[in-house]
PDB file of N, CA and C in Angstrom:
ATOM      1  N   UNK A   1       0.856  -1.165   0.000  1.00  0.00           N
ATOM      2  CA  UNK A   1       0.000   0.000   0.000  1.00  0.00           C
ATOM      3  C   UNK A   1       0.901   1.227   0.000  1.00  0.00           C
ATOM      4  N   UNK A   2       0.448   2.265  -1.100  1.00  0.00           N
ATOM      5  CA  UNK A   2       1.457   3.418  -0.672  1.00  0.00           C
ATOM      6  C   UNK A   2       0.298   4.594  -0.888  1.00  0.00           C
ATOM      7  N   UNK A   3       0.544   6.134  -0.718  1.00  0.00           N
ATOM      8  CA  UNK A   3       0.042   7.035  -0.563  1.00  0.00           C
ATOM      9  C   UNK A   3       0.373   7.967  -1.403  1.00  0.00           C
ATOM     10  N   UNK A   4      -0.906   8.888  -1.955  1.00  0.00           N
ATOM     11  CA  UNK A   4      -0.151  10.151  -2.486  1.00  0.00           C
ATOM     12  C   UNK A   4      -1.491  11.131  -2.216  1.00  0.00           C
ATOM     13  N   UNK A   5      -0.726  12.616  -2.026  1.00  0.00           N
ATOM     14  CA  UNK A   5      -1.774  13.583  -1.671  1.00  0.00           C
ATOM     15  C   UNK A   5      -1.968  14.704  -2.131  1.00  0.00           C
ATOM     16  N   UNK A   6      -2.925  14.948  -2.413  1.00  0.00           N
ATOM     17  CA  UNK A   6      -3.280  16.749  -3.079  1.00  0.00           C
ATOM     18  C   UNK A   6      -4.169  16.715  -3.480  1.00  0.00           C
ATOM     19  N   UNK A   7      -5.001  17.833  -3.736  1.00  0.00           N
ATOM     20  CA  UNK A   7      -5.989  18.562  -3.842  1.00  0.00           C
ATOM     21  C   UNK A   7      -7.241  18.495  -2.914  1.00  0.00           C
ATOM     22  N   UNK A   8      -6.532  18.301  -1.893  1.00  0.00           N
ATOM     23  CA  UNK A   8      -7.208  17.970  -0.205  1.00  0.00           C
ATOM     24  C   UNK A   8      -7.645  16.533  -0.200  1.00  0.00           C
ATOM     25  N   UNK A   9      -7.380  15.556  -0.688  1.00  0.00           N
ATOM     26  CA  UNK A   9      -7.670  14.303  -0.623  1.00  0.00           C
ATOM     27  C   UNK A   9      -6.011  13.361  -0.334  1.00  0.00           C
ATOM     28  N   UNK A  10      -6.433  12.339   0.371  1.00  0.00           N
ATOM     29  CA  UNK A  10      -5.402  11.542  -0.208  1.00  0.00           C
ATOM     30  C   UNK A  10      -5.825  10.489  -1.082  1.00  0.00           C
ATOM     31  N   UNK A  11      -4.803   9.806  -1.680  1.00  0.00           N
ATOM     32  CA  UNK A  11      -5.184   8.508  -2.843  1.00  0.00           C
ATOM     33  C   UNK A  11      -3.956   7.680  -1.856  1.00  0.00           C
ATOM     34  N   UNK A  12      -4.687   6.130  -2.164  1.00  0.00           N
ATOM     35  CA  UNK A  12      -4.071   5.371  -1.963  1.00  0.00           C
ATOM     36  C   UNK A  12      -3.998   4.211  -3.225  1.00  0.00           C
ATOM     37  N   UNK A  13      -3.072   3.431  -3.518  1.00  0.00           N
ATOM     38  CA  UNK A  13      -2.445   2.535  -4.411  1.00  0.00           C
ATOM     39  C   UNK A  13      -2.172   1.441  -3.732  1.00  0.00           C
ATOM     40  N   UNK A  14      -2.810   0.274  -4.052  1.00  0.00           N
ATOM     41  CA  UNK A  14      -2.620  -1.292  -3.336  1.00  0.00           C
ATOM     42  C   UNK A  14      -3.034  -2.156  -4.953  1.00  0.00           C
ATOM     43  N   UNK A  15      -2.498  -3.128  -4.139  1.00  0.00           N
ATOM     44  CA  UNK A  15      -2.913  -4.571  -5.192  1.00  0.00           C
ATOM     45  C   UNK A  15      -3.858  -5.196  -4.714  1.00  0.00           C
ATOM     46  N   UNK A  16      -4.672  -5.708  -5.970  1.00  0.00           N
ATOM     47  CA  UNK A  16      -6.387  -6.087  -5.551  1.00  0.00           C
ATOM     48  C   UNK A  16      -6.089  -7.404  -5.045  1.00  0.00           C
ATOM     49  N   UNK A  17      -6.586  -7.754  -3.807  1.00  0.00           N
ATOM     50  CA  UNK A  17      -6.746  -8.799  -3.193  1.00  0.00           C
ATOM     51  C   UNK A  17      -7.832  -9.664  -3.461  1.00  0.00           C
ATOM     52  N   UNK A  18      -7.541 -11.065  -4.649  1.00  0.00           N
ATOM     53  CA  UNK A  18      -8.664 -11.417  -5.626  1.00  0.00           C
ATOM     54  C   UNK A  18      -9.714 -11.802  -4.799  1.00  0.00           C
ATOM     55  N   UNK A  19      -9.571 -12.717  -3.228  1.00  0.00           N
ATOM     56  CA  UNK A  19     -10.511 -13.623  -2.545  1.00  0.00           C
ATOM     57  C   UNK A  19     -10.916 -13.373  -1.640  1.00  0.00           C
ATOM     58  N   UNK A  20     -10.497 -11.777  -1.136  1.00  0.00           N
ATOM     59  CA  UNK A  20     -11.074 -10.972   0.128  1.00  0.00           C
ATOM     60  C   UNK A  20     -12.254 -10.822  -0.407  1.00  0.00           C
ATOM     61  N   UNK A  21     -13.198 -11.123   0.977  1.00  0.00           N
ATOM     62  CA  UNK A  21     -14.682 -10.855   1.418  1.00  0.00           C
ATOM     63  C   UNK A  21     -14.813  -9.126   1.279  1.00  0.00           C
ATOM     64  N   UNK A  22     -14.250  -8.339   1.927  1.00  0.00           N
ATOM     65  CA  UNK A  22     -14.158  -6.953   2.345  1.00  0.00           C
ATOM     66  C   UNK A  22     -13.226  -6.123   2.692  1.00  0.00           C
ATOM     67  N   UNK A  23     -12.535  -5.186   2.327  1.00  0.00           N
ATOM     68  CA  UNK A  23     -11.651  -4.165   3.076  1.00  0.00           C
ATOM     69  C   UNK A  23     -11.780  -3.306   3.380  1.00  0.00           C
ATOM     70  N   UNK A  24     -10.964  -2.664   4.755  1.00  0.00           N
ATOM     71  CA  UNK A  24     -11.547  -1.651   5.115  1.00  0.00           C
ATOM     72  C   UNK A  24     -10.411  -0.692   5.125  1.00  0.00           C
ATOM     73  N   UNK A  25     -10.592   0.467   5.280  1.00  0.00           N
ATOM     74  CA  UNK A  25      -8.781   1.509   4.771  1.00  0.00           C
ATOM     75  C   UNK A  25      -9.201   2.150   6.684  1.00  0.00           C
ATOM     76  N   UNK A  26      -7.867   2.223   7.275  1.00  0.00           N
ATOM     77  CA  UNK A  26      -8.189   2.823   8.729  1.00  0.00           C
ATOM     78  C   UNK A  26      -7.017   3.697   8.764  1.00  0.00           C
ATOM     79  N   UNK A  27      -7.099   4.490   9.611  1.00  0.00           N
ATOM     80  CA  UNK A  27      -6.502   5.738   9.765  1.00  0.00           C
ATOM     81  C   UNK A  27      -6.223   5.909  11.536  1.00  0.00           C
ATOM     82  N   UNK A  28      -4.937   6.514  11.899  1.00  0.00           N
ATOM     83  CA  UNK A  28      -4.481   7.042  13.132  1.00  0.00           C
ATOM     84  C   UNK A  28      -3.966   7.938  13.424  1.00  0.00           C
ATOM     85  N   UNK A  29      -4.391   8.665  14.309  1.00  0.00           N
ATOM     86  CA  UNK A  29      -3.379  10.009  14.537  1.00  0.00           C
ATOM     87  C   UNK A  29      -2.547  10.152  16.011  1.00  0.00           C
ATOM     88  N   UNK A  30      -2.711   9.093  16.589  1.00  0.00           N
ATOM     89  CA  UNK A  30      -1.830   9.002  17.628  1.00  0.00           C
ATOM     90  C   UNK A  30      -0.515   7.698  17.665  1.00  0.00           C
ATOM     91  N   UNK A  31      -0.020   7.595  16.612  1.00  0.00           N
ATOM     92  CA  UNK A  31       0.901   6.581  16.209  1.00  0.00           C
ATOM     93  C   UNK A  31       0.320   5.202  16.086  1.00  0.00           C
ATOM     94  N   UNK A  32      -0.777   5.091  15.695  1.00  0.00           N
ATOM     95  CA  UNK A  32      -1.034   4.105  15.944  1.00  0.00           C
ATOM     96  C   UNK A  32      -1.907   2.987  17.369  1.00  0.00           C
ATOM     97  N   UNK A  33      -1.749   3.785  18.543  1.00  0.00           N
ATOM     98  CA  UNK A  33      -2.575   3.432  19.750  1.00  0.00           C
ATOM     99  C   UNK A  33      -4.079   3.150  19.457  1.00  0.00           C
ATOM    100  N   UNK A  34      -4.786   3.811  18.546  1.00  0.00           N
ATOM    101  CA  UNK A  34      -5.904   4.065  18.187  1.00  0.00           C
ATOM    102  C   UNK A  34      -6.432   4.628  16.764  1.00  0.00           C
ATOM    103  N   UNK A  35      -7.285   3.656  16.567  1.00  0.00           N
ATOM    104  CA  UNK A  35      -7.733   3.188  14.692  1.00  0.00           C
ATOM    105  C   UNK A  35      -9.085   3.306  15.254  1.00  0.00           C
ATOM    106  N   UNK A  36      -9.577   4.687  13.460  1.00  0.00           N
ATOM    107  CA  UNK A  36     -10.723   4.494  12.952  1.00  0.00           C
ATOM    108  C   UNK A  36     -11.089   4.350  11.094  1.00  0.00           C
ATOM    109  N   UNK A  37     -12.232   4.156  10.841  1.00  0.00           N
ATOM    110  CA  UNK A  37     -12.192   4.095   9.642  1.00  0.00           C
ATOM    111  C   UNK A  37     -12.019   5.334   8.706  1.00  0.00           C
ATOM    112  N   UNK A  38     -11.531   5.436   7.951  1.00  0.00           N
ATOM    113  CA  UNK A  38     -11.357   6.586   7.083  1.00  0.00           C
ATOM    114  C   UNK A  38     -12.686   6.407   6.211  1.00  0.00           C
ATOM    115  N   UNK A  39     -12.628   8.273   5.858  1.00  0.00           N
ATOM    116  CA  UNK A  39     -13.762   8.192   5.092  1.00  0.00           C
ATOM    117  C   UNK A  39     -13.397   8.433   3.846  1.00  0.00           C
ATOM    118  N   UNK A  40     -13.864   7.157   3.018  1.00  0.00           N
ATOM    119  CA  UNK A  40     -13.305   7.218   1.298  1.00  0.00           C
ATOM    120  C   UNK A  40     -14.493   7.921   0.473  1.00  0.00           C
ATOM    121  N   UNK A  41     -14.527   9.087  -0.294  1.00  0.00           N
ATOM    122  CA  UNK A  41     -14.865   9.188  -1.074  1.00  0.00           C
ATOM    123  C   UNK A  41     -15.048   9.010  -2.744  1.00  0.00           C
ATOM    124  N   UNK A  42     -14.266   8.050  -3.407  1.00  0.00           N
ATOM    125  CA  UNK A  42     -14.342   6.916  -4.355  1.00  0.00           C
ATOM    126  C   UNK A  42     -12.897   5.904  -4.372  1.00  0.00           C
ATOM    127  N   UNK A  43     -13.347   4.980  -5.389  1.00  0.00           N
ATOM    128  CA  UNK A  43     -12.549   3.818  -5.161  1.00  0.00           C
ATOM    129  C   UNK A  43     -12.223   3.622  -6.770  1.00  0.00           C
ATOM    130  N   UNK A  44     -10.915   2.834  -6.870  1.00  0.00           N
ATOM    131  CA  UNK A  44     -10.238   2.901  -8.253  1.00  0.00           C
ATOM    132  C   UNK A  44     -10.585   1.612  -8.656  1.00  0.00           C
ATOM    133  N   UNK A  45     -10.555   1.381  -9.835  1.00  0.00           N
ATOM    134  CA  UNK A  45     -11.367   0.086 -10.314  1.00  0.00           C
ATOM    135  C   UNK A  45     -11.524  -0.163 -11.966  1.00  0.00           C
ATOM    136  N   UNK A  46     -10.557  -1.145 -13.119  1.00  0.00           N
ATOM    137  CA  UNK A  46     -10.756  -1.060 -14.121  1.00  0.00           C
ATOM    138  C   UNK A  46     -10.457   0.378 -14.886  1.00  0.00           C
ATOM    139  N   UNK A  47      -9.164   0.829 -14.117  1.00  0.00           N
ATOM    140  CA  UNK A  47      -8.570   2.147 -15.408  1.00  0.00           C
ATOM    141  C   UNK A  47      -9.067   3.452 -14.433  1.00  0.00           C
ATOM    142  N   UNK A  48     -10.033   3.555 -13.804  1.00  0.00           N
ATOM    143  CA  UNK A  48     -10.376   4.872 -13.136  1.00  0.00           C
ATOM    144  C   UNK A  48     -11.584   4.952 -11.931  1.00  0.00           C
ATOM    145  N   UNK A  49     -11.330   6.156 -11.451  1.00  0.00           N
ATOM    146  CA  UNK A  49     -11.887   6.165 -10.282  1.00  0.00           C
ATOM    147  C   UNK A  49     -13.659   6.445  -9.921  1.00  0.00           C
ATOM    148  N   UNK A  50     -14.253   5.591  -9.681  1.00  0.00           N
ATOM    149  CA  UNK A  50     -15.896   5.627  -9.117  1.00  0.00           C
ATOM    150  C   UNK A  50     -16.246   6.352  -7.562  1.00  0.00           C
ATOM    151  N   UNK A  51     -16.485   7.624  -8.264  1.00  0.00           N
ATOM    152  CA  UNK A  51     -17.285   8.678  -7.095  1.00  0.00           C
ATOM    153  C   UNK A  51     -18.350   7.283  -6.849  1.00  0.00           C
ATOM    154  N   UNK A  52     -19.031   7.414  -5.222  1.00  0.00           N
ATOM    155  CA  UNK A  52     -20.018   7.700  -5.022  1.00  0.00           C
ATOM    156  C   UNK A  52     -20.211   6.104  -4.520  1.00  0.00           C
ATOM    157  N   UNK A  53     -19.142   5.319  -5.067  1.00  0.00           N
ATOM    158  CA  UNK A  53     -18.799   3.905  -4.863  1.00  0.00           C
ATOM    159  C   UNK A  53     -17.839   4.084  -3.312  1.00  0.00           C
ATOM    160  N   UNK A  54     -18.495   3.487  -1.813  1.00  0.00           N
ATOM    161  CA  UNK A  54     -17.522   3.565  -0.953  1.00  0.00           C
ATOM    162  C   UNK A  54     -17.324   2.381   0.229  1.00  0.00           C
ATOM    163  N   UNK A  55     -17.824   1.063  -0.771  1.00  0.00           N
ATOM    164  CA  UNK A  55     -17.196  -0.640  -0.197  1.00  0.00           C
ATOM    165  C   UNK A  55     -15.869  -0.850  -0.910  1.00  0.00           C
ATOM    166  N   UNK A  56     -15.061  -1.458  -0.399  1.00  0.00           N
ATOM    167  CA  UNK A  56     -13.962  -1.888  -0.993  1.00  0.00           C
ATOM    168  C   UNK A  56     -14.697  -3.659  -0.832  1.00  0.00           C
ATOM    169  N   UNK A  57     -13.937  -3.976  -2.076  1.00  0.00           N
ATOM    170  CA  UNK A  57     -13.795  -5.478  -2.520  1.00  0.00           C
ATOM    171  C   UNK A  57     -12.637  -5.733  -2.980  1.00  0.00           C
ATOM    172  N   UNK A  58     -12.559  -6.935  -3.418  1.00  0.00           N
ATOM    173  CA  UNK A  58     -11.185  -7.559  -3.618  1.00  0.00           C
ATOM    174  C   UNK A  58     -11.108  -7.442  -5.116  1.00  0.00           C
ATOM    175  N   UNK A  59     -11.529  -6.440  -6.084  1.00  0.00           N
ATOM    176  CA  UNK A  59     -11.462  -6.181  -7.099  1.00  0.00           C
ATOM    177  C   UNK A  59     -10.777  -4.851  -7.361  1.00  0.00           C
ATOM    178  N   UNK A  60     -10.810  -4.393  -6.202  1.00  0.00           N
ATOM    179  CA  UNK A  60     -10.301  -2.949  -6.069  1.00  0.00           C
ATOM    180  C   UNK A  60      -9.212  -2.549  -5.762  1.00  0.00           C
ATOM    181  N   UNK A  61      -8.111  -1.561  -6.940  1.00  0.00           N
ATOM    182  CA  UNK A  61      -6.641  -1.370  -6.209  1.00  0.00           C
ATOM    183  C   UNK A  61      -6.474  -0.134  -5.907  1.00  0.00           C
ATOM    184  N   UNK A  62      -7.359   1.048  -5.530  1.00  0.00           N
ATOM    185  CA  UNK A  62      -6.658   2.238  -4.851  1.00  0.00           C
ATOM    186  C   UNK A  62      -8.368   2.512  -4.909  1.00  0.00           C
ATOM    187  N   UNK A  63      -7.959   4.077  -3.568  1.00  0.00           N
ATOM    188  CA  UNK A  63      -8.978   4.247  -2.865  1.00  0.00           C
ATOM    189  C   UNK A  63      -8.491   5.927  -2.793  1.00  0.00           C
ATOM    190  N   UNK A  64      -9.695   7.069  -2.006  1.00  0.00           N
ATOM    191  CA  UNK A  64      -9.131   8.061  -2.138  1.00  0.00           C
ATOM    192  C   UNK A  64     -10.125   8.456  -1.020  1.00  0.00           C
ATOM    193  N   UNK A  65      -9.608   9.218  -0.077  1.00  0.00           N
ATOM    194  CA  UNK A  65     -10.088   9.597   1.292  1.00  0.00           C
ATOM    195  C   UNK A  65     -10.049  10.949   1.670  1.00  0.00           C
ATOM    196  N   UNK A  66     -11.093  11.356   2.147  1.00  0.00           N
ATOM    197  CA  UNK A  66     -10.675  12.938   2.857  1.00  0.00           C
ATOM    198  C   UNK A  66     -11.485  13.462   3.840  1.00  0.00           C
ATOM    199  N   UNK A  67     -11.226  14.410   4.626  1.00  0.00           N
ATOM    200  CA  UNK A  67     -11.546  15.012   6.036  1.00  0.00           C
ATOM    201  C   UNK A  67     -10.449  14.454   6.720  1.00  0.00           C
ATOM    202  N   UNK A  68      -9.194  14.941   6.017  1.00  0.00           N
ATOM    203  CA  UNK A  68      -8.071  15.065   6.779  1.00  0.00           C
ATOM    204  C   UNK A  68      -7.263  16.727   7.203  1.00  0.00           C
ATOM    205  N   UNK A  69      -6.300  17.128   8.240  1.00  0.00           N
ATOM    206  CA  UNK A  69      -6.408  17.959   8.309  1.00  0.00           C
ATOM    207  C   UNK A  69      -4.776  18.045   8.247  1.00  0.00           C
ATOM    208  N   UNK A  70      -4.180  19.133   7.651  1.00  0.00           N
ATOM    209  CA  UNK A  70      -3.497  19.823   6.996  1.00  0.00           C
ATOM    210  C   UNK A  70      -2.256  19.832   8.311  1.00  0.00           C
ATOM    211  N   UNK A  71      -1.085  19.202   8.125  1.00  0.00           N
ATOM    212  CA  UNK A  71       0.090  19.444   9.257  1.00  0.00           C
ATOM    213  C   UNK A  71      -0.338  18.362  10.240  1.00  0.00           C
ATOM    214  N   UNK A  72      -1.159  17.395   9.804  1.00  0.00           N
ATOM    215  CA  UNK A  72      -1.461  16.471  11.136  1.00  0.00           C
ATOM    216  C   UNK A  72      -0.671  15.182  10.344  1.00  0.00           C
ATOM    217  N   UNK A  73      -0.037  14.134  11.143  1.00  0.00           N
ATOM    218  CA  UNK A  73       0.715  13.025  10.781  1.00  0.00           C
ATOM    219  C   UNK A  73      -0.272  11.804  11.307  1.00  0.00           C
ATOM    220  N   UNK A  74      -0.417  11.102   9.792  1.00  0.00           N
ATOM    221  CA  UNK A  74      -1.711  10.299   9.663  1.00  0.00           C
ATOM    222  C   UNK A  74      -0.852   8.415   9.421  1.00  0.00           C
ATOM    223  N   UNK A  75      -1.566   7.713  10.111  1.00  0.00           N
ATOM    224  CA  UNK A  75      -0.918   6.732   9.871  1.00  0.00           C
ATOM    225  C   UNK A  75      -1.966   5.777   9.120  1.00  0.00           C
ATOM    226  N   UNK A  76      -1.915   4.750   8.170  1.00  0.00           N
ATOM    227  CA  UNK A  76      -2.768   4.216   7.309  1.00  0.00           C
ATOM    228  C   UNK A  76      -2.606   2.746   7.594  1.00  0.00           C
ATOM    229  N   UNK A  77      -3.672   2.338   7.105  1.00  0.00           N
ATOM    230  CA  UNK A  77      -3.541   0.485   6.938  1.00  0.00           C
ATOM    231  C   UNK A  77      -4.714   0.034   6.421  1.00  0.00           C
ATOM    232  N   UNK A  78      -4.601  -1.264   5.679  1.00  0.00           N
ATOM    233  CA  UNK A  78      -5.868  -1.731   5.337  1.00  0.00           C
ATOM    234  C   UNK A  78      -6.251  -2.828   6.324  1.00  0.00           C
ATOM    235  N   UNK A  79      -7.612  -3.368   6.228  1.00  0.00           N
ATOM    236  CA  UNK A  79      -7.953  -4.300   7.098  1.00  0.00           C
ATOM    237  C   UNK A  79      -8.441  -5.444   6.100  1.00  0.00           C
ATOM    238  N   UNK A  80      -8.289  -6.456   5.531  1.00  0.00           N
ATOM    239  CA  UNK A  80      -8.612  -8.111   4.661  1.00  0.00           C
ATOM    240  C   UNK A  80      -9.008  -8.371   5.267  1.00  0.00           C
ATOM    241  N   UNK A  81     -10.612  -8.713   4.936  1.00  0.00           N
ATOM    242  CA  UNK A  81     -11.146  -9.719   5.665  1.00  0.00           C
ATOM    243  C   UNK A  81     -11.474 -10.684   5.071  1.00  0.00           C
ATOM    244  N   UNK A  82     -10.971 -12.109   4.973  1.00  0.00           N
ATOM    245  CA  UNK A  82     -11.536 -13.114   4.136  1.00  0.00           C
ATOM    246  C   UNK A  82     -10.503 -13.386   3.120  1.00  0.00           C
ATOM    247  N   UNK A  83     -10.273 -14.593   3.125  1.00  0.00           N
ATOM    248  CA  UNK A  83      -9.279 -14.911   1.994  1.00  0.00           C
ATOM    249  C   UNK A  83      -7.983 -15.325   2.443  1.00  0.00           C
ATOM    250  N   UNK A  84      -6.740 -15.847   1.533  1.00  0.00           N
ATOM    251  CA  UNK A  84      -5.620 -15.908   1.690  1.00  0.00           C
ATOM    252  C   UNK A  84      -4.906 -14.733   2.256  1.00  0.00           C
ATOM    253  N   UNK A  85      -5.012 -13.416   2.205  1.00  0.00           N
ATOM    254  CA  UNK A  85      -4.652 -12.008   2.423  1.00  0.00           C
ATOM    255  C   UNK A  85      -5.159 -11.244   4.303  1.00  0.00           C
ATOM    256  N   UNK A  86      -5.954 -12.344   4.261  1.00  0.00           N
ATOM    257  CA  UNK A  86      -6.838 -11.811   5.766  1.00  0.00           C
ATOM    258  C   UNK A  86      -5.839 -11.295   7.115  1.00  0.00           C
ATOM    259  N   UNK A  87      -6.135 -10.150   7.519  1.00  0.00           N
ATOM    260  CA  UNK A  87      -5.295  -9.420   8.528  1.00  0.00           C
ATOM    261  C   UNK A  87      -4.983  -7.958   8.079  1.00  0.00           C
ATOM    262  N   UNK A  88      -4.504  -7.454   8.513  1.00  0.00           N
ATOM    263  CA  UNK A  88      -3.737  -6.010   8.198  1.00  0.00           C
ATOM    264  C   UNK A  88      -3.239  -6.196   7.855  1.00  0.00           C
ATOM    265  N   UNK A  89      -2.926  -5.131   6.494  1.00  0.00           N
ATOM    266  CA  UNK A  89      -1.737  -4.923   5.632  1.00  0.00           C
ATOM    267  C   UNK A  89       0.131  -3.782   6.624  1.00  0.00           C
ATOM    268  N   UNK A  90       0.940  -3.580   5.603  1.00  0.00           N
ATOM    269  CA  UNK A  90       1.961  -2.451   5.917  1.00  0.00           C
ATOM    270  C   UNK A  90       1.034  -1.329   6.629  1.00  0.00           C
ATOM    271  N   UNK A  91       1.711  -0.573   7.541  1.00  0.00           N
ATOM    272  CA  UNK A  91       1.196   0.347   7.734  1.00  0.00           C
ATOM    273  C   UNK A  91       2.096   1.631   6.841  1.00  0.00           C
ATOM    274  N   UNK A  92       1.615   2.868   6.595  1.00  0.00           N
ATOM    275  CA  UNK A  92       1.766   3.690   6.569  1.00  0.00           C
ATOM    276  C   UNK A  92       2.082   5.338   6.812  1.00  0.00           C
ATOM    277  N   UNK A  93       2.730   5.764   6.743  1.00  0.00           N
ATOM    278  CA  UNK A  93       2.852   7.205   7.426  1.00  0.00           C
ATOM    279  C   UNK A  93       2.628   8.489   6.578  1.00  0.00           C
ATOM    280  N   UNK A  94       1.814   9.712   6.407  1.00  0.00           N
ATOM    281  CA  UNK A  94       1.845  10.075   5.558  1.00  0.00           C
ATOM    282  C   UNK A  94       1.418  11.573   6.679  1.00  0.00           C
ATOM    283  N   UNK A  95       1.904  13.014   6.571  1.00  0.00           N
ATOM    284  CA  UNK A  95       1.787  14.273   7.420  1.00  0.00           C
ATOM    285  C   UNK A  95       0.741  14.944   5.766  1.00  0.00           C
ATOM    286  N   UNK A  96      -0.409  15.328   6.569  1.00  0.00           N
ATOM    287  CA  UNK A  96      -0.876  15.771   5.320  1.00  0.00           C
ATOM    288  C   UNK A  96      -1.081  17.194   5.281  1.00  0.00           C
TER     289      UNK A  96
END
């Protein structure tokens, strides 16, 4: 999973996990002590990105999130549920 950010959103970039049930993208702002879900406003899928679409499946390789706030250091991860892939992914660090 990696990150990129601008135009007040972030995007994220992963590889589609073919046999996951569900994923979920989570977010921390205290290093990690404490995870909630991020809020994605569309998901990448077949060449480009679907507003308005905000389940992840295992068809899906990037995601794009926002109501983040500006100079705050955000830590990321996905959650697999189901499948060969099941558990948390890398975490991430990203100051947005």
């Amino acid at each position: 999973m990696s990150g990129y950010k601008g135009d007040g959103v972030l995007t994220f970039a992963f590889n589609a996990k073919p046999d996951a049930t569900s994923i979920v993208v989570m977010q921390s702002t205290d290093n990690g002590s404490t995870w909630t879900e991020s809020n994605i406003i569309s998901i990448y899928k077949n060449g480009s990105f679907q507003t308005g679409v905000t389940i992840l499946d295992e068809t899906h390789n990037g995601v794009r999130i926002d109501g983040l706030v500006h100079g705050i250091t955000y830590k990321f991860k996905m959650v697999i549920i189901g499948g060969s892939y099941a558990g948390n992914t890398n975490v991430i660090t990203h100051t947005y």
